[in-house]
Protein backbone atom coordinates (compact mmCIF):
# COMPACT_ATOMS: atom_id res chain seq x y z
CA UNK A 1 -65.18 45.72 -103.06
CA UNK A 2 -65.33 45.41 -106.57
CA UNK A 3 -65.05 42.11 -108.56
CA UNK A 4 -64.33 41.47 -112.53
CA UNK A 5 -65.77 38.38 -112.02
CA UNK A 6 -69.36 39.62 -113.57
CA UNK A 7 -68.29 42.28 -115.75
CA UNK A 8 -67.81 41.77 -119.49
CA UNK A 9 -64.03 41.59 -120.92
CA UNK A 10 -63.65 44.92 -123.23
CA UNK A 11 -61.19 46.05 -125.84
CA UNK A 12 -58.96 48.88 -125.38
CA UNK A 13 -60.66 51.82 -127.70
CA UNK A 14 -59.41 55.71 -127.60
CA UNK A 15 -60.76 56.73 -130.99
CA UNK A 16 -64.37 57.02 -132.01
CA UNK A 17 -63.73 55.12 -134.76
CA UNK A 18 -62.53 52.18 -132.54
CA UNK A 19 -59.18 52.84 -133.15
CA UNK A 20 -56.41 52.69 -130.72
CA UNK A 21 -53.82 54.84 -132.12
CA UNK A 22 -54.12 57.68 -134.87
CA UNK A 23 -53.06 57.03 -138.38
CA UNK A 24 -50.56 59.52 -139.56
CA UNK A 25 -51.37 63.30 -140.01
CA UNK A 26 -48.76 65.73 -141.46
CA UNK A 27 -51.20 68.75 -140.13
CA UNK A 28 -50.56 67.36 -136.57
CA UNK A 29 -48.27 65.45 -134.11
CA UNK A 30 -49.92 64.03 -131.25
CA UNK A 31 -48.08 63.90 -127.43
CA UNK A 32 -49.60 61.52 -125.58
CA UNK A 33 -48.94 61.57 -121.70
CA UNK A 34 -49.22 57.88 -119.95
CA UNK A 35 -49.30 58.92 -115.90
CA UNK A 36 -48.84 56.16 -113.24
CA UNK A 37 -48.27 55.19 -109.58
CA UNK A 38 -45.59 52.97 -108.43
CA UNK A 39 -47.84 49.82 -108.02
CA UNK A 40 -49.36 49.95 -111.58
CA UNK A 41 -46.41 49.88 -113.36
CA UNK A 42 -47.37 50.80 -117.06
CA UNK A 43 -45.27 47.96 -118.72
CA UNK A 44 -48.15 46.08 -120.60
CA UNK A 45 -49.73 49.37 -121.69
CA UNK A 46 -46.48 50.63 -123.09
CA UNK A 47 -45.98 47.15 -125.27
CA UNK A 48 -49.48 47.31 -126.31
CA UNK A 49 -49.49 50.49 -127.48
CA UNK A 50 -46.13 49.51 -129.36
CA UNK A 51 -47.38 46.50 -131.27
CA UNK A 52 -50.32 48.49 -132.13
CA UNK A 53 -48.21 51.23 -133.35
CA UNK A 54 -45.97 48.57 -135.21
CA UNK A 55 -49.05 45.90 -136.67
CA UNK A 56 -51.75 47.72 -136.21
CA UNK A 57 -52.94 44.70 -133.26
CA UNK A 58 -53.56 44.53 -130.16
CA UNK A 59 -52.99 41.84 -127.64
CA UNK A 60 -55.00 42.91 -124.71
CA UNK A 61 -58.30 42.91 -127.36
CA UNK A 62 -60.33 40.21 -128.55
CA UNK A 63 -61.97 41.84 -131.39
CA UNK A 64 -59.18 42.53 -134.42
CA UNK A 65 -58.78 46.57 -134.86
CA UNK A 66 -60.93 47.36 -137.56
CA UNK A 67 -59.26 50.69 -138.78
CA UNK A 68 -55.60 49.11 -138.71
CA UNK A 69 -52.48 51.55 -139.49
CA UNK A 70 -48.99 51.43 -138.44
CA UNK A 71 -45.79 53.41 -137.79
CA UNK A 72 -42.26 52.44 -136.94
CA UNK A 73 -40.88 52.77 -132.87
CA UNK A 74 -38.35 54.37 -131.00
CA UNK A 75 -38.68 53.47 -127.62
CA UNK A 76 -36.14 55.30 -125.01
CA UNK A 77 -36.39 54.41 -121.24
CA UNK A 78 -34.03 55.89 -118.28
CA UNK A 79 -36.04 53.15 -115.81
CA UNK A 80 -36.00 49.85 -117.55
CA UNK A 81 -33.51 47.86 -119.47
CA UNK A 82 -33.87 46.40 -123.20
CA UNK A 83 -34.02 42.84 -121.89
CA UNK A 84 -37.11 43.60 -120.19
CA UNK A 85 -38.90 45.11 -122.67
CA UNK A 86 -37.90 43.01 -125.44
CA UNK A 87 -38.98 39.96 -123.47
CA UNK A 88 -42.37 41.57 -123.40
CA UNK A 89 -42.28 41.95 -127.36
CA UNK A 90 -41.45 38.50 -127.88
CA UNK A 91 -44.86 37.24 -128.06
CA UNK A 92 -46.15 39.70 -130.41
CA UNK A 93 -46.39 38.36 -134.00
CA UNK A 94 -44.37 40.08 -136.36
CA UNK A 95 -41.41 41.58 -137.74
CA UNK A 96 -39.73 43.66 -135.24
CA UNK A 97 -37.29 45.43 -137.51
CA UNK A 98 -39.69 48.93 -137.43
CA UNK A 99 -38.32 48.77 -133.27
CA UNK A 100 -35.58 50.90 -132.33
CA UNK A 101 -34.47 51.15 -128.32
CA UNK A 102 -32.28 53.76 -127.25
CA UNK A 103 -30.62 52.83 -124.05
CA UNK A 104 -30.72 55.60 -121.59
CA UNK A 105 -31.07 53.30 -118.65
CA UNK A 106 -26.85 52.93 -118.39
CA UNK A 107 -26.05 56.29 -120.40
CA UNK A 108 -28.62 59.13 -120.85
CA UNK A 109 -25.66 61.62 -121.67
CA UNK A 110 -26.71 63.12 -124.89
CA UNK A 111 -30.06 61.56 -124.52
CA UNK A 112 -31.71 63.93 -127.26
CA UNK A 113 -28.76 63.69 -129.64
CA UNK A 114 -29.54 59.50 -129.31
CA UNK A 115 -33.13 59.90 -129.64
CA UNK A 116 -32.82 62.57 -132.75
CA UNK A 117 -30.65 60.30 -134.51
CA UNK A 118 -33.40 57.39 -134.59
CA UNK A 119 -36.18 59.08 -135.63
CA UNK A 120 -34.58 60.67 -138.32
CA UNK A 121 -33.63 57.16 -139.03
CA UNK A 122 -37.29 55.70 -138.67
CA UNK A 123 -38.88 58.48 -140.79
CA UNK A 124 -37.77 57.04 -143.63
CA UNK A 125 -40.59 53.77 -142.86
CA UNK A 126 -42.94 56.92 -142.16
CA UNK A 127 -43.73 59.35 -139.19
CA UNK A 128 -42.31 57.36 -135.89
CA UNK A 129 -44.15 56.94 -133.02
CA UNK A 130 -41.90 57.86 -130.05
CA UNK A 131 -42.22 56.35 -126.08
CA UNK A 132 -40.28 57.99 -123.86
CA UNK A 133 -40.41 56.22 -120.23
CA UNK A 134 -39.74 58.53 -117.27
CA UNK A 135 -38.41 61.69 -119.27
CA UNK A 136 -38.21 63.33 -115.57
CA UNK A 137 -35.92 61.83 -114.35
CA UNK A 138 -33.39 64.02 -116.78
CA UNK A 139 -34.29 66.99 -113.97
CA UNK A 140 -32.29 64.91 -111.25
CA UNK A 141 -29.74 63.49 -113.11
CA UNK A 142 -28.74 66.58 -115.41
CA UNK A 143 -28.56 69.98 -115.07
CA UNK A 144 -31.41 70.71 -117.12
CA UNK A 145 -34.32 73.17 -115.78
CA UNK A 146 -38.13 72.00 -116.51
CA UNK A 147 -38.75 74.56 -119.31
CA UNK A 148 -34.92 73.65 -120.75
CA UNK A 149 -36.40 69.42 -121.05
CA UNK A 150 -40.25 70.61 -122.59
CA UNK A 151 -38.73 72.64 -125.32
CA UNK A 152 -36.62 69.63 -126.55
CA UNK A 153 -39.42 67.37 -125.72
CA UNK A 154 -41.44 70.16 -127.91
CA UNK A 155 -38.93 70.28 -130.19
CA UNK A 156 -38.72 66.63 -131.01
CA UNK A 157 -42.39 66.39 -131.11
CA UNK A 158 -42.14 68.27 -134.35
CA UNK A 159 -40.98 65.09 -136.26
CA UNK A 160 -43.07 62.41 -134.56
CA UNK A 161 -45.80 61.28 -132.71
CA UNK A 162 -44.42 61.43 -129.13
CA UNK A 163 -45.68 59.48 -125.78
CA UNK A 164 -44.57 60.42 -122.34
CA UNK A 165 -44.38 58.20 -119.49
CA UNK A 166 -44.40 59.41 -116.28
CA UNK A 167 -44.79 58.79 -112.12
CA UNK A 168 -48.19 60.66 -111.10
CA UNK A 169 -47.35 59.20 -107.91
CA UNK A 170 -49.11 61.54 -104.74
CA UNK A 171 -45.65 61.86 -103.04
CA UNK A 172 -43.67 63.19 -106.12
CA UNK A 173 -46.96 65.74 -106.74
CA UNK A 174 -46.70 67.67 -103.61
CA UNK A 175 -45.35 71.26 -103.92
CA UNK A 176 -43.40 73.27 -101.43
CA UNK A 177 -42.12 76.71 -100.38
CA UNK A 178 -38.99 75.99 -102.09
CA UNK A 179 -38.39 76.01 -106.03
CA UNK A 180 -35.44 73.68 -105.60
CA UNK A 181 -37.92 70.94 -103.96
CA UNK A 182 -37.15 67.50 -105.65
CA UNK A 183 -41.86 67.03 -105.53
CA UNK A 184 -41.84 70.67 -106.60
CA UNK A 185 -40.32 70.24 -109.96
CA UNK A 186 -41.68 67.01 -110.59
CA UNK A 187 -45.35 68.35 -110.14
CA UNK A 188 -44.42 71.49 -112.46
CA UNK A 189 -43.10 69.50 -115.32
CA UNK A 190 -46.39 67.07 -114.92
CA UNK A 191 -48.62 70.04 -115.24
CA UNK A 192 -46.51 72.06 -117.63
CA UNK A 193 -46.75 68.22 -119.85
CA UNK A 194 -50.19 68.10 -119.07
CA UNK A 195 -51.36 71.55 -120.86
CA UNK A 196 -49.33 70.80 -124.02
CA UNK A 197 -51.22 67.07 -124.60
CA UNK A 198 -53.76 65.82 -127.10
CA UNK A 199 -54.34 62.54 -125.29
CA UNK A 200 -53.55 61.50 -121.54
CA UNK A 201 -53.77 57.81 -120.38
CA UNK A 202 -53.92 57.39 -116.54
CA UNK A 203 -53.25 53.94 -114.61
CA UNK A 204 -53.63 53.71 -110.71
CA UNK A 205 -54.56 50.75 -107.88
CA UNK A 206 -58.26 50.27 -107.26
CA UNK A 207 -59.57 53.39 -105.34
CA UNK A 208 -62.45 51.50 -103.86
CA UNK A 209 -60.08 49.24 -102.06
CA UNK A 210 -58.52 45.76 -103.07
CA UNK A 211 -59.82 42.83 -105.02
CA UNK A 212 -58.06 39.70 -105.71
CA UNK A 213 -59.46 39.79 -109.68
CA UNK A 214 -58.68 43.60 -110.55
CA UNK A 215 -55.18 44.92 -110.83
CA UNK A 216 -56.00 48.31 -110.98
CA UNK A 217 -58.02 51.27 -113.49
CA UNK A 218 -56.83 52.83 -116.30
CA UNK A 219 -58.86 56.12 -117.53
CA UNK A 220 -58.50 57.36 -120.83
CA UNK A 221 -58.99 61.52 -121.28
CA UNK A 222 -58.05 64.33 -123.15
CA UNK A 223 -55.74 66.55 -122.70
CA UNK A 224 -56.06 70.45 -123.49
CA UNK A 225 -54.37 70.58 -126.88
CA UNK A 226 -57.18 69.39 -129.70
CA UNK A 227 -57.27 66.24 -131.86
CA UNK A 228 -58.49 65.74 -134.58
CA UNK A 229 -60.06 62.69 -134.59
CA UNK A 230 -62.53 62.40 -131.42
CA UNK A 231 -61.17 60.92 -128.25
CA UNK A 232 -63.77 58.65 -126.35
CA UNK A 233 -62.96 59.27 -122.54
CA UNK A 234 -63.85 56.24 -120.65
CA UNK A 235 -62.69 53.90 -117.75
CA UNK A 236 -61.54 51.02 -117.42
CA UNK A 237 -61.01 48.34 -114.60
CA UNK A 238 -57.86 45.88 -115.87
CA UNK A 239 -56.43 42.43 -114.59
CA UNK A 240 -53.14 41.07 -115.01
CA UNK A 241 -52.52 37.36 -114.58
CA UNK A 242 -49.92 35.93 -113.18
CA UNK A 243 -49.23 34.67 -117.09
CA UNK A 244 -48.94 37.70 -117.89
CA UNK A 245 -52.58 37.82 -119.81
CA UNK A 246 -54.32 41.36 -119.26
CA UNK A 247 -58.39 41.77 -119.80
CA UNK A 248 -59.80 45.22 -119.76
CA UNK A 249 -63.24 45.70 -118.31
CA UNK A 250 -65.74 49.06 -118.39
CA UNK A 251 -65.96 50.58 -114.94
């Protein structure tokens, strides 16, 4: 069983340089894929990675972010509600007005119409980071085919930095004879998203079995696309109190 209780609290680093998220480039536009099962819900990842993207902070780290940048939001969700989220943002310090949400939770007609409109918006503050949570679940509740949803996904990634949020969950991975398969899709979109990332963050329970003090691991890799600056791939175990505090730990 494995215990946080003598392990050293870490701060979240991707970069080389320390830093968390990559300052602007106009020679390249990072996608960013954040996998997860259904009992590590990505929640305090996603806001984390939004007030760093907004300040330039991060509230999960102890140690200030040395090579600070930021870059206005647009956050779009078809799984959670505004409420939630911006409950979550209320303790961050800071002006908020660089946040956009685009509610696709009650209508994701038009969804890329919505999103296209905000960024254009945002670029005006600089290039926009955009989160989109659970972009698959456009394949069950349109019409669209998997190649159809990456070229607009490609497509918008052409004006921003873009970060994916998706289910890696086992059941939803599993392919079958038929094309039409519900897992079968899923799995090729994943992969298909997969091959066209820079960075991929990856959150799932404990695979060494349960402990009362760690909520789960979160891995940080690359993806197949280059970056420029060097991603450090690493490990991490992570605990979330029931205060809602998270502490990051090397595995």
């Amino acid at each position: 069983m494995t215990s946080s209780s003598d392990l050293q609290q870490q701060d979240l680093v991707v970069f080389e340089d320390r830093s968390i998220l990559p300052k602007s480039n106009p020679e390249h536009n990072y996608c960013t894929l954040v996998l997860y099962k259904a009992s590590t819900r990505p929640t305090w990842l996603n806001v984390a990675l939004v007030e760093n993207s907004l300040f330039g902070t991060c509230y999960v780290n102890k140690t200030p972010v040395s090579d600070r940048s930021t870059a206005p939001v647009v956050f779009a969700s078809l799984s959670t509600d505004e409420t939630t989220y911006r409950k979550q943002m209320a303790r961050l310090k800071g002006d908020l007005a660089g946040f956009k949400y685009v509610d696709l939770f009650n209508s994701y007609q038009d969804w890329y119409a919505k999103i296209s409109l905000e960024v254009d918006r945002q670029s005006k503050l600089g290039k926009p980071n955009v989160f989109i949570e659970n972009p698959e679940f456009l394949l069950f509740l349109t019409d669209i085919t998997v190649d159809q949803l990456l070229a607009q996904l490609r497509k918008l990634n052409t004006k921003c930095n873009l970060f994916l949020i998706s289910s890696g969950d086992e059941s939803l991975m599993e392919y079958s004879d038929s094309p039409d398969d519900l897992a079968t899709i899923h799995a090729t979109f994943l992969t298909k998203l997969a091959h066209r990332s820079s960075l991929i963050f990856s959150l799932r329970p404990l695979r060494t079995g349960r402990a009362e003090d760690v909520t789960g691991e979160l891995t940080i890799g690359r993806g197949l696309i280059g970056s420029p600056k060097k991603i450090v791939e690493r490990e991490y175990l992570y605990l979330i109190s029931k205060e809602g505090t998270v502490k990051l730990f090397y595995r």
